[in-house]
C-alpha atoms as a PDB file:
ATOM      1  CA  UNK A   1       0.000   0.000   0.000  1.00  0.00           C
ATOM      2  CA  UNK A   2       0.859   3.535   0.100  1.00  0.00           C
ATOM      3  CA  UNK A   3       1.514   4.504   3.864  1.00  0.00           C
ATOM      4  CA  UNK A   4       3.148   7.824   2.465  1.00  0.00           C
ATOM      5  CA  UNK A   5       1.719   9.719  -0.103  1.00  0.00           C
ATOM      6  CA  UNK A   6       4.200  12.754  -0.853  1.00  0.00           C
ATOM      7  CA  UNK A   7       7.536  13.135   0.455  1.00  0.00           C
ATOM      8  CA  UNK A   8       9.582  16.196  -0.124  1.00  0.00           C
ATOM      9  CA  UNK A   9      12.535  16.544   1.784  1.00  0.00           C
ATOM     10  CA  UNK A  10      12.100  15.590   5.649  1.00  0.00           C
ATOM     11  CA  UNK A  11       8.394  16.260   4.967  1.00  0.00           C
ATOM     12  CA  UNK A  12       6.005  13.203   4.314  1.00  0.00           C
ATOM     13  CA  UNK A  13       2.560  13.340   3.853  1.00  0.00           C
ATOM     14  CA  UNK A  14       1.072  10.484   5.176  1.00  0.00           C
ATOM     15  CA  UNK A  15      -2.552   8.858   3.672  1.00  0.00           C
ATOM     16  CA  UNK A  16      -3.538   8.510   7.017  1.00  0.00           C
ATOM     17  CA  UNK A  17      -3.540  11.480   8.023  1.00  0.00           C
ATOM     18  CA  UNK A  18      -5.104  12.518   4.952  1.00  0.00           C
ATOM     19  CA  UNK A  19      -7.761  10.725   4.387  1.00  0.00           C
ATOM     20  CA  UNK A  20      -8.942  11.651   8.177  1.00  0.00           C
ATOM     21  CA  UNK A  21      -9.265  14.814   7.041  1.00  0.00           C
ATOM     22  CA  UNK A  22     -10.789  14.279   3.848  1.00  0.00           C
ATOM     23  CA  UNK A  23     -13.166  12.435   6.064  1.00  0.00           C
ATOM     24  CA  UNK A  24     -13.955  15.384   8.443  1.00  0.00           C
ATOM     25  CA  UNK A  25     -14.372  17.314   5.246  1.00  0.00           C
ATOM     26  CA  UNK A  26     -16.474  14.782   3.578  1.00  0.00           C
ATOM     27  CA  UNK A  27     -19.150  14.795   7.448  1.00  0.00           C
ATOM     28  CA  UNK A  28     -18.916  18.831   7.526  1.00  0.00           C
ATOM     29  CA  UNK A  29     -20.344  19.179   3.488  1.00  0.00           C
ATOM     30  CA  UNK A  30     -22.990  16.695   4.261  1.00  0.00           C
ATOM     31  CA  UNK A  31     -23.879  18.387   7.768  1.00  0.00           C
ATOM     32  CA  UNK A  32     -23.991  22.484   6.394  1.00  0.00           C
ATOM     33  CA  UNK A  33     -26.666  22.209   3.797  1.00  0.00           C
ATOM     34  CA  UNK A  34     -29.098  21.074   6.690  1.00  0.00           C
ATOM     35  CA  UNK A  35     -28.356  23.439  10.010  1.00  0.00           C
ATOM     36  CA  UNK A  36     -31.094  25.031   9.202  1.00  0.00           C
ATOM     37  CA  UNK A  37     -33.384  22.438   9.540  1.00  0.00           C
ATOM     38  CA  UNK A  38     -31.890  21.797  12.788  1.00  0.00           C
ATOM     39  CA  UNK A  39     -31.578  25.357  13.522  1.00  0.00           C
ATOM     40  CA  UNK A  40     -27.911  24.997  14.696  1.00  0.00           C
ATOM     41  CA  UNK A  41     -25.411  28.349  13.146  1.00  0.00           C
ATOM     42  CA  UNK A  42     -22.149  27.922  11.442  1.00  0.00           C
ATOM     43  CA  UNK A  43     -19.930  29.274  14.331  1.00  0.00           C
ATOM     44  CA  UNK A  44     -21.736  26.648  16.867  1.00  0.00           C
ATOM     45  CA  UNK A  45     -21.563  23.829  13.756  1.00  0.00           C
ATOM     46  CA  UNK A  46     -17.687  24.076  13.498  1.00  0.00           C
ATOM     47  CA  UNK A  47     -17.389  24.163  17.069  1.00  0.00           C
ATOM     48  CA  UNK A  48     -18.940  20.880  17.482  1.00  0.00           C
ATOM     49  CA  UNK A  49     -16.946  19.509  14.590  1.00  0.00           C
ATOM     50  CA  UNK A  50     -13.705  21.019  16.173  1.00  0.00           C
ATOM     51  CA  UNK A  51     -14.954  19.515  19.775  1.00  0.00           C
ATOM     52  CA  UNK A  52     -15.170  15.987  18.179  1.00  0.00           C
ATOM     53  CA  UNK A  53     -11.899  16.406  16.010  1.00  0.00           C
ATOM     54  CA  UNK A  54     -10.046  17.159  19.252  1.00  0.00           C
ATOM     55  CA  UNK A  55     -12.163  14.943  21.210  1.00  0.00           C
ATOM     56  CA  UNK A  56     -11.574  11.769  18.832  1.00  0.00           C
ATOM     57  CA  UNK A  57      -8.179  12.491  18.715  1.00  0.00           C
ATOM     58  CA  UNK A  58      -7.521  12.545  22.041  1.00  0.00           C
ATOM     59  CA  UNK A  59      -9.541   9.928  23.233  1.00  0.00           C
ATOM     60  CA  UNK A  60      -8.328   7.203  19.959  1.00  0.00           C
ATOM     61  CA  UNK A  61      -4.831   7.724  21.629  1.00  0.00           C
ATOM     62  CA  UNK A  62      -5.442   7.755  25.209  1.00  0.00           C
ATOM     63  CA  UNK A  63      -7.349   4.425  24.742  1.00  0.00           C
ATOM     64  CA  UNK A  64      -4.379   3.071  22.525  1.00  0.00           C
ATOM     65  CA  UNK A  65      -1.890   3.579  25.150  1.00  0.00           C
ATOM     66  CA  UNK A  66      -4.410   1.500  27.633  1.00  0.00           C
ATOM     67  CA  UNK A  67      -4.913  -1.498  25.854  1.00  0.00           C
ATOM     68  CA  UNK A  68      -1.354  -1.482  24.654  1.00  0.00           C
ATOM     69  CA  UNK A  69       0.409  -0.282  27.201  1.00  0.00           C
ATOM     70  CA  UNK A  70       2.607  -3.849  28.213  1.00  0.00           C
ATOM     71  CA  UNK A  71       3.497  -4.236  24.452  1.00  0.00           C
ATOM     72  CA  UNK A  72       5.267  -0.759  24.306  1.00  0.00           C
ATOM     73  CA  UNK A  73       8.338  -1.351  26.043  1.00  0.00           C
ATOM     74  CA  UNK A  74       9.811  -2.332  29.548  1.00  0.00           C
ATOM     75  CA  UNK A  75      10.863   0.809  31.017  1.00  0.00           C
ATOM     76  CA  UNK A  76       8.367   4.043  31.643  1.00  0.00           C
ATOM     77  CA  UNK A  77      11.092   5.846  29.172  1.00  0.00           C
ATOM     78  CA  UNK A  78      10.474   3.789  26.867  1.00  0.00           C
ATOM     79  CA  UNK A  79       7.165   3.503  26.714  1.00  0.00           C
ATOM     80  CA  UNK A  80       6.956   6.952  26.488  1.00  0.00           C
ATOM     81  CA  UNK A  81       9.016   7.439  23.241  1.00  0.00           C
ATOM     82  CA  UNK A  82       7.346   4.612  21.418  1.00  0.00           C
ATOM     83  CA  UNK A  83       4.023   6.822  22.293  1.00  0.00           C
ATOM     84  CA  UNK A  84       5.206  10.088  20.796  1.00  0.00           C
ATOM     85  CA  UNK A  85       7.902   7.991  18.677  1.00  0.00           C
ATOM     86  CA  UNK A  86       5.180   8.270  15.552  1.00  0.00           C
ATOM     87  CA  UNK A  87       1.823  10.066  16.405  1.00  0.00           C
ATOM     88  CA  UNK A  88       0.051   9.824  13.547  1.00  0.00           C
ATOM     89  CA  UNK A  89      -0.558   5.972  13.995  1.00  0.00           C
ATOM     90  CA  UNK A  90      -1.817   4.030  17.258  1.00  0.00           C
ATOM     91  CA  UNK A  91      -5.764   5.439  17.440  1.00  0.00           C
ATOM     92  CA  UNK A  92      -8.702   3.060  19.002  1.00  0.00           C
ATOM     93  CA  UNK A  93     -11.683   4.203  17.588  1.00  0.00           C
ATOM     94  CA  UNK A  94     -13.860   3.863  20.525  1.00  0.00           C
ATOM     95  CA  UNK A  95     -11.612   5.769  22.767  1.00  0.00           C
ATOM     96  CA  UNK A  96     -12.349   8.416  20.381  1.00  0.00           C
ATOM     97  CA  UNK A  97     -16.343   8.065  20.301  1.00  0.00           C
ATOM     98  CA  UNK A  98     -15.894   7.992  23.760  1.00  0.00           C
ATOM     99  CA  UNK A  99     -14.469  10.962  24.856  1.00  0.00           C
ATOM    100  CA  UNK A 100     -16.126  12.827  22.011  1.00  0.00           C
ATOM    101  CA  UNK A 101     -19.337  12.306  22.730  1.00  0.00           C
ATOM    102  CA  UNK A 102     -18.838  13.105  26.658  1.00  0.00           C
ATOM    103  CA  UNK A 103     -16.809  16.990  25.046  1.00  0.00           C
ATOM    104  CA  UNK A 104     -20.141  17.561  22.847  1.00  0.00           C
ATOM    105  CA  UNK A 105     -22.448  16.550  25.469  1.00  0.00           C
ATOM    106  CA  UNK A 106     -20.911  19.027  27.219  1.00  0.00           C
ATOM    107  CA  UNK A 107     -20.842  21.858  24.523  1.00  0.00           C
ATOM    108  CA  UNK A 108     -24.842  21.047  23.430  1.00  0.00           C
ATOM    109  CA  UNK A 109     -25.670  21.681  27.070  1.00  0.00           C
ATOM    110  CA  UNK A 110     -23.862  24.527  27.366  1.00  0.00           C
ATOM    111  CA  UNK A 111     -25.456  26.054  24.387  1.00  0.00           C
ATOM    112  CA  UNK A 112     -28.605  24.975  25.448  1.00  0.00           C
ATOM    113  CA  UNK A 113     -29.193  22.629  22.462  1.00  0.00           C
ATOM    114  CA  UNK A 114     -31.746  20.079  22.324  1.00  0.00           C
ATOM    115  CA  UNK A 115     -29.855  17.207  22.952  1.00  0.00           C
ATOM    116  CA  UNK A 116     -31.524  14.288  21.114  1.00  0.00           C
ATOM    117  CA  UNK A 117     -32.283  15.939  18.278  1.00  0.00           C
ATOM    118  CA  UNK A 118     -28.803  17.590  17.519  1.00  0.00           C
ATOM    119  CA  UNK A 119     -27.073  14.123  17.903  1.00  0.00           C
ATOM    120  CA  UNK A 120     -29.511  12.769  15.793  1.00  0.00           C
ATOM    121  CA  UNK A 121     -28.091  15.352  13.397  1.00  0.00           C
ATOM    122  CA  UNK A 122     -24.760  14.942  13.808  1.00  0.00           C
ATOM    123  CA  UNK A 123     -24.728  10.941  14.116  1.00  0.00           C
ATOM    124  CA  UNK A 124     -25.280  10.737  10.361  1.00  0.00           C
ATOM    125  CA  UNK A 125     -22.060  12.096   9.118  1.00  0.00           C
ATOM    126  CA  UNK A 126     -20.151   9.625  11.280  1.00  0.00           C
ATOM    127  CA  UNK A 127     -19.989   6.851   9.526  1.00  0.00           C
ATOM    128  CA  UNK A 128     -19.548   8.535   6.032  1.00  0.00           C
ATOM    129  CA  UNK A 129     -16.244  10.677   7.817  1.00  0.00           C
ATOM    130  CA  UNK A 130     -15.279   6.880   9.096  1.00  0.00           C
ATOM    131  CA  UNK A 131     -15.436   5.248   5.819  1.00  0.00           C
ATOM    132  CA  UNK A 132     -12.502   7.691   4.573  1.00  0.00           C
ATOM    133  CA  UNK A 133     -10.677   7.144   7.755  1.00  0.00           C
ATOM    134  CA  UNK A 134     -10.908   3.367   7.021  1.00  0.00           C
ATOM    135  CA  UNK A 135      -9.611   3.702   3.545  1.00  0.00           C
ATOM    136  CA  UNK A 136      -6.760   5.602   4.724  1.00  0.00           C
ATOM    137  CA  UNK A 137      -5.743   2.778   7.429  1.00  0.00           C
ATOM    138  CA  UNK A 138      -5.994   0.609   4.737  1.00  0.00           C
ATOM    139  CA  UNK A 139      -3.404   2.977   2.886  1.00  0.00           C
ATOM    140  CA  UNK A 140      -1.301   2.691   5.548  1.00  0.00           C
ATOM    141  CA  UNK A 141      -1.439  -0.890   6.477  1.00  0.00           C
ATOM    142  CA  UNK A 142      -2.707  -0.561   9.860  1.00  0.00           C
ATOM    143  CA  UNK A 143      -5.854  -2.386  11.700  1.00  0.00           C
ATOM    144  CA  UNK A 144      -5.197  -4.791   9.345  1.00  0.00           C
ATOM    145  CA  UNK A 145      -6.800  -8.385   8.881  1.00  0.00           C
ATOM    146  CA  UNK A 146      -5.655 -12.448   9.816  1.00  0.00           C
ATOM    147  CA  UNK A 147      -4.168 -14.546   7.341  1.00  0.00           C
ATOM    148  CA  UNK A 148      -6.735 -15.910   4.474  1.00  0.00           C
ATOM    149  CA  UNK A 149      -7.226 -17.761   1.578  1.00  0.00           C
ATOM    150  CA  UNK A 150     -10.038 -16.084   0.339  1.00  0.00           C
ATOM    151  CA  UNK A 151      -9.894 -14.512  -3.129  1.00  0.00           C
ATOM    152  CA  UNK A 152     -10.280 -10.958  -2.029  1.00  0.00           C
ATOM    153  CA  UNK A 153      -6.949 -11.764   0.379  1.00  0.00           C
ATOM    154  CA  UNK A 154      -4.761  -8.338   0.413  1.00  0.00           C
ATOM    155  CA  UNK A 155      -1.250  -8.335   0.491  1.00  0.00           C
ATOM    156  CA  UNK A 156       1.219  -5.715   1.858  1.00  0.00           C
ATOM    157  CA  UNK A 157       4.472  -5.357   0.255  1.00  0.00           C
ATOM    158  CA  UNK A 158       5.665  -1.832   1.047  1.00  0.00           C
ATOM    159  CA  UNK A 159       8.104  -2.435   4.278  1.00  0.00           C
ATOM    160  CA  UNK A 160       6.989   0.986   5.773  1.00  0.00           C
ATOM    161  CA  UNK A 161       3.476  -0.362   6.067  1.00  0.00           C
ATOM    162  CA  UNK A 162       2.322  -1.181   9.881  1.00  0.00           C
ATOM    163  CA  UNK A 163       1.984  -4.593   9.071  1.00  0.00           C
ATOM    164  CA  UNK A 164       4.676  -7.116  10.696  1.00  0.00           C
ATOM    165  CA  UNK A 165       7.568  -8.056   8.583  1.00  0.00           C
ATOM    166  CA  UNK A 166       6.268 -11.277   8.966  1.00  0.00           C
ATOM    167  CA  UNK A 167       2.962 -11.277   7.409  1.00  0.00           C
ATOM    168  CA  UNK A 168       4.269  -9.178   4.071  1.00  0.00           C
ATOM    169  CA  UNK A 169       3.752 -10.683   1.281  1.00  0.00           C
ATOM    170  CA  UNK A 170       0.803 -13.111   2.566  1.00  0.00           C
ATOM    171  CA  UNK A 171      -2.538 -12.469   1.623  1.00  0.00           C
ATOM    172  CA  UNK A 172      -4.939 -11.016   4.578  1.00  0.00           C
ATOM    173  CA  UNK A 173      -8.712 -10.312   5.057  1.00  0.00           C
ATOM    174  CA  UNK A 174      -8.910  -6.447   4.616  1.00  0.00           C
ATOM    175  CA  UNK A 175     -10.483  -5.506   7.573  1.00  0.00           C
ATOM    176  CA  UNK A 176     -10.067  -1.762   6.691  1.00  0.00           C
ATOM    177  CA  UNK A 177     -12.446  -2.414   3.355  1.00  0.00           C
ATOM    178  CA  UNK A 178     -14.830  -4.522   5.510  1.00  0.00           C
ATOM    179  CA  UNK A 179     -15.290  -1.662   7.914  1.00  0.00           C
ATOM    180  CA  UNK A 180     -15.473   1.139   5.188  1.00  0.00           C
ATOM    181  CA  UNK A 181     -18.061  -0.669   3.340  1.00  0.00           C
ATOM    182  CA  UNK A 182     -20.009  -1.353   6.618  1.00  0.00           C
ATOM    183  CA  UNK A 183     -19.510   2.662   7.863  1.00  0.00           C
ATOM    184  CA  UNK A 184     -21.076   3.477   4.174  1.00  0.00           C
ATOM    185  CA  UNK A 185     -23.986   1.212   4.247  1.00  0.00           C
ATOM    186  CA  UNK A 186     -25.052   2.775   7.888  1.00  0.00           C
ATOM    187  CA  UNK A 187     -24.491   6.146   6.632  1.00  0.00           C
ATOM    188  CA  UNK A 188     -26.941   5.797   3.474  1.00  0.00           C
ATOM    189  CA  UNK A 189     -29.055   3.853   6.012  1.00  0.00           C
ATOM    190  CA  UNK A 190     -29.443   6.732   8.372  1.00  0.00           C
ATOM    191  CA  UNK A 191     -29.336   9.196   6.775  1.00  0.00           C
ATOM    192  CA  UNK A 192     -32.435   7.686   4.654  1.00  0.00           C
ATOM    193  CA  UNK A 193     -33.660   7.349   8.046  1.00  0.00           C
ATOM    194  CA  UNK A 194     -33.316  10.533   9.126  1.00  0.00           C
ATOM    195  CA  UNK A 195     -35.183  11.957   6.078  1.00  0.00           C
ATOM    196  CA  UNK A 196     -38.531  10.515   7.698  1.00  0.00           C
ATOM    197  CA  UNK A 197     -40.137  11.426  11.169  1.00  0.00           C
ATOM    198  CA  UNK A 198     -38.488   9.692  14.010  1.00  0.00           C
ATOM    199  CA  UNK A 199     -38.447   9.821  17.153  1.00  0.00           C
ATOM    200  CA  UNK A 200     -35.896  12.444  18.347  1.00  0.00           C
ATOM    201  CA  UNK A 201     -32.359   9.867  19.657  1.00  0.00           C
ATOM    202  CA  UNK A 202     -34.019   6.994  17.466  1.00  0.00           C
ATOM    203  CA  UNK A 203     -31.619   8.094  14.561  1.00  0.00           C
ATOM    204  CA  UNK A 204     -28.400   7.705  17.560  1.00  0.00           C
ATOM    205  CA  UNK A 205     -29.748   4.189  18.486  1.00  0.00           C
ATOM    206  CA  UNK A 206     -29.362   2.959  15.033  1.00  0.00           C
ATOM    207  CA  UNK A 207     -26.414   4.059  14.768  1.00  0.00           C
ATOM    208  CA  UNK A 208     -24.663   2.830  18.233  1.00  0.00           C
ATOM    209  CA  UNK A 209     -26.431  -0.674  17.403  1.00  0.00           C
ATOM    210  CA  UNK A 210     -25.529  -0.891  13.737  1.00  0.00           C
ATOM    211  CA  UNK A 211     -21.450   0.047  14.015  1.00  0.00           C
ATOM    212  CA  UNK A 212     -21.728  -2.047  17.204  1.00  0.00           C
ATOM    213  CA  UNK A 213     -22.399  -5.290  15.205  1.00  0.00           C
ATOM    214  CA  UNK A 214     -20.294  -4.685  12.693  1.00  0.00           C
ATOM    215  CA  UNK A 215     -17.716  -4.030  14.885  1.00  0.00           C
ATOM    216  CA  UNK A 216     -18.026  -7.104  17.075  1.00  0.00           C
ATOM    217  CA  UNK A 217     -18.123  -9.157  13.748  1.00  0.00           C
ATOM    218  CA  UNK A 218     -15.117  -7.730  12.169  1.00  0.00           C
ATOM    219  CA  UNK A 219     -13.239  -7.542  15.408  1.00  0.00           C
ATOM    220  CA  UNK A 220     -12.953 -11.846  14.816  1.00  0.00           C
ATOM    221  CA  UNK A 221     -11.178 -11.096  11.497  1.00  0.00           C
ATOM    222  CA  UNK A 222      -8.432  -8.525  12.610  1.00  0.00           C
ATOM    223  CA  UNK A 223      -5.037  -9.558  12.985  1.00  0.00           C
ATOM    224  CA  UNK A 224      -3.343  -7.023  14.319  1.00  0.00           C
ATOM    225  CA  UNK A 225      -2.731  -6.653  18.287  1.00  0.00           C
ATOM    226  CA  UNK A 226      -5.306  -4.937  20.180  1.00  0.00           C
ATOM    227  CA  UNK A 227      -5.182  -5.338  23.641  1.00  0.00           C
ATOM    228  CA  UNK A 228      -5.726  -8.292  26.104  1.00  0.00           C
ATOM    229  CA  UNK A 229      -8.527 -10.028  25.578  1.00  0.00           C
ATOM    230  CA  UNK A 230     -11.250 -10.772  28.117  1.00  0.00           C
ATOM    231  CA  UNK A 231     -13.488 -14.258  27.731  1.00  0.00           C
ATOM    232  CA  UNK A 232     -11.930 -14.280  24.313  1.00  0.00           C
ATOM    233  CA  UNK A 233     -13.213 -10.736  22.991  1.00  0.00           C
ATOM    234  CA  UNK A 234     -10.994  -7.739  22.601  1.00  0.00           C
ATOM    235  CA  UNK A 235     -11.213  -4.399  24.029  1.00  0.00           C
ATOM    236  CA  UNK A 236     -13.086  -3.101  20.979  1.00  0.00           C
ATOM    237  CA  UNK A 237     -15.867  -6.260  21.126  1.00  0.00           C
ATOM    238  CA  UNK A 238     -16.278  -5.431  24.875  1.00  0.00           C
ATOM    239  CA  UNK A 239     -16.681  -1.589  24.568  1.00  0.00           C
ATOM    240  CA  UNK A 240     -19.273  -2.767  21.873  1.00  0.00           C
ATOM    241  CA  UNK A 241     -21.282  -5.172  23.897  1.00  0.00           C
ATOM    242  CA  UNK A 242     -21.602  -2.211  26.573  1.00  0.00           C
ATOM    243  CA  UNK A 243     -22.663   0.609  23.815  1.00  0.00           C
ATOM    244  CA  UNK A 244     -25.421  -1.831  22.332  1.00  0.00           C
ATOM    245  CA  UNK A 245     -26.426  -2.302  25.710  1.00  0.00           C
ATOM    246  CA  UNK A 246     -26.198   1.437  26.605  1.00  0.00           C
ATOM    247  CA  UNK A 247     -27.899   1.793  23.186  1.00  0.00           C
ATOM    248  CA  UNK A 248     -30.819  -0.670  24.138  1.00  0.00           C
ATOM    249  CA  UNK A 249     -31.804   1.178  27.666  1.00  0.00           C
ATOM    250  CA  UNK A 250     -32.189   4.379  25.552  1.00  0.00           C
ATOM    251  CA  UNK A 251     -34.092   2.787  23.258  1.00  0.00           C
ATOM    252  CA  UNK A 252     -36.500   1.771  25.833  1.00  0.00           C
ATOM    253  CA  UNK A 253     -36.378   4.851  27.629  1.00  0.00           C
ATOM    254  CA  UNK A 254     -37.679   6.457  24.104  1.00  0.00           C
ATOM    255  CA  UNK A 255     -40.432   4.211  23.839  1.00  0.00           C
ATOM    256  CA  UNK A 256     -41.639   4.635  27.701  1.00  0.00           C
ATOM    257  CA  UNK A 257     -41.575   8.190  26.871  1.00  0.00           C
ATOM    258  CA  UNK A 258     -43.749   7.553  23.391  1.00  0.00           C
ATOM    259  CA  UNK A 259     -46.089   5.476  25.157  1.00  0.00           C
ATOM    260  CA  UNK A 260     -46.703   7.663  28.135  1.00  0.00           C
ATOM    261  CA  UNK A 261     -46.664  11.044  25.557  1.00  0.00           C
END
């Protein structure tokens, strides 16, 4: 793959990094033809996308340094410099969601924003701005897949790629085009959802339940190390077990509240 795009001098651009942003951009353009519907202005819109930027970055790494945290070295100094050693790789999705959505929760209450209904809003360009993020892990040959013999099998030649030395050259599931294609179909899913009445937080339980899913599913096909596991699952399949649950009690807190409206 193509873990760095342009390199000019000591300056690399990596696809990464790139593609994260193309996938901010590609959330924001879907999100600012409908503020008004939602009666949100610019100057609070790009705060909120700024708040989850900051917010998913922060909370991708932090969570990364948890669950890998014996694995990167045996000393606290070294630990330390294989953390800021490369920064633009080592990010735990979920982390990210995580301490995002506590930051926005935050801001919409703050602002006095109907809370529901704005991340009902805003859930819908998730998964499109994920898709691109996939893509460009797939670039760079992280989160990548097991061993297969199936006929879509990848294989990762370029040494700078994250994959092990070991596994170059062998074909493996892509896991990064697995999750992009799943992030798309829940984005044209939701956002065809969110085109017809609904119940304001109904459009935010689809989403939690749907990426949870896929996300437990796929989780059985990545090959790359992710943390200890617990009764077999990884981090990530855990932290999804507990959203779908979380995502469940709202759910029926929703319908209480329709029933009793």
């Amino acid at each position: 793959m193509h873990p760095v795009l342009l390199k000019i001098g000591s300056f690399e651009l990596a696809s990464y990094g790139l593609m994260t942003a193309l996938g901010y951009v590609a959330a924001s353009l879907y999100l600012l033809p409908r503020l008004k519907k939602i009666g949100i202005d610019k100057d609070t819109f790009w705060n909120l996308i700024f708040i989850a930027f900051i917010g998913a970055l922060a909370g991708s790494k932090l969570l990364y340094i948890i669950v890998s945290w014996p694995q990167l070295g045996t000393t606290l100094a070294e630990k330390l410099t294989n953390i800021v050693r490369d920064f633009r790789y080592g990010f735990v999705f979920f982390g990210g969601m995580i301490v995002s959505v506590g930051a926005l929760v935050w801001y919409i209450k703050k602002k006095k924003l109907p809370l529901l209904k704005t991340a009902d809003f805003l859930i819908v360009g998730l998964p499109l701005g994920h898709a691109f993020g996939r893509i460009g892990c797939f670039l760079a040959g992280c989160c990548y897949g097991r061993p297969t013999d199936l006929p879509w099998g990848v294989t990762f030649t370029d040494p700078h790629s994250l994959v092990p030395p070991e596994w170059l050259g062998i074909p493996l599931h892509p896991t990064q085009l697995y999750e992009c294609a799943g992030n798309l179909v829940l984005f044209f899913l939701l956002h065809r959802a969110s085109q017809k009445k609904h119940r304001n937080g109904s459009i935010l339980v689809e989403y939690i339940l749907g990426y949870s899913l896929m996300r437990f599913i796929i989780e059985f096909f990545r090959g790359d190390f992710r943390g200890e596991y617990l009764l077999g699952l990884s981090p990530s399949q855990v932290i999804a077990l507990a959203a779908a649950a979380a995502a469940f009690i709202l759910w029926y807190r929703l319908r209480k509240e329709q029933q009793h409206g």
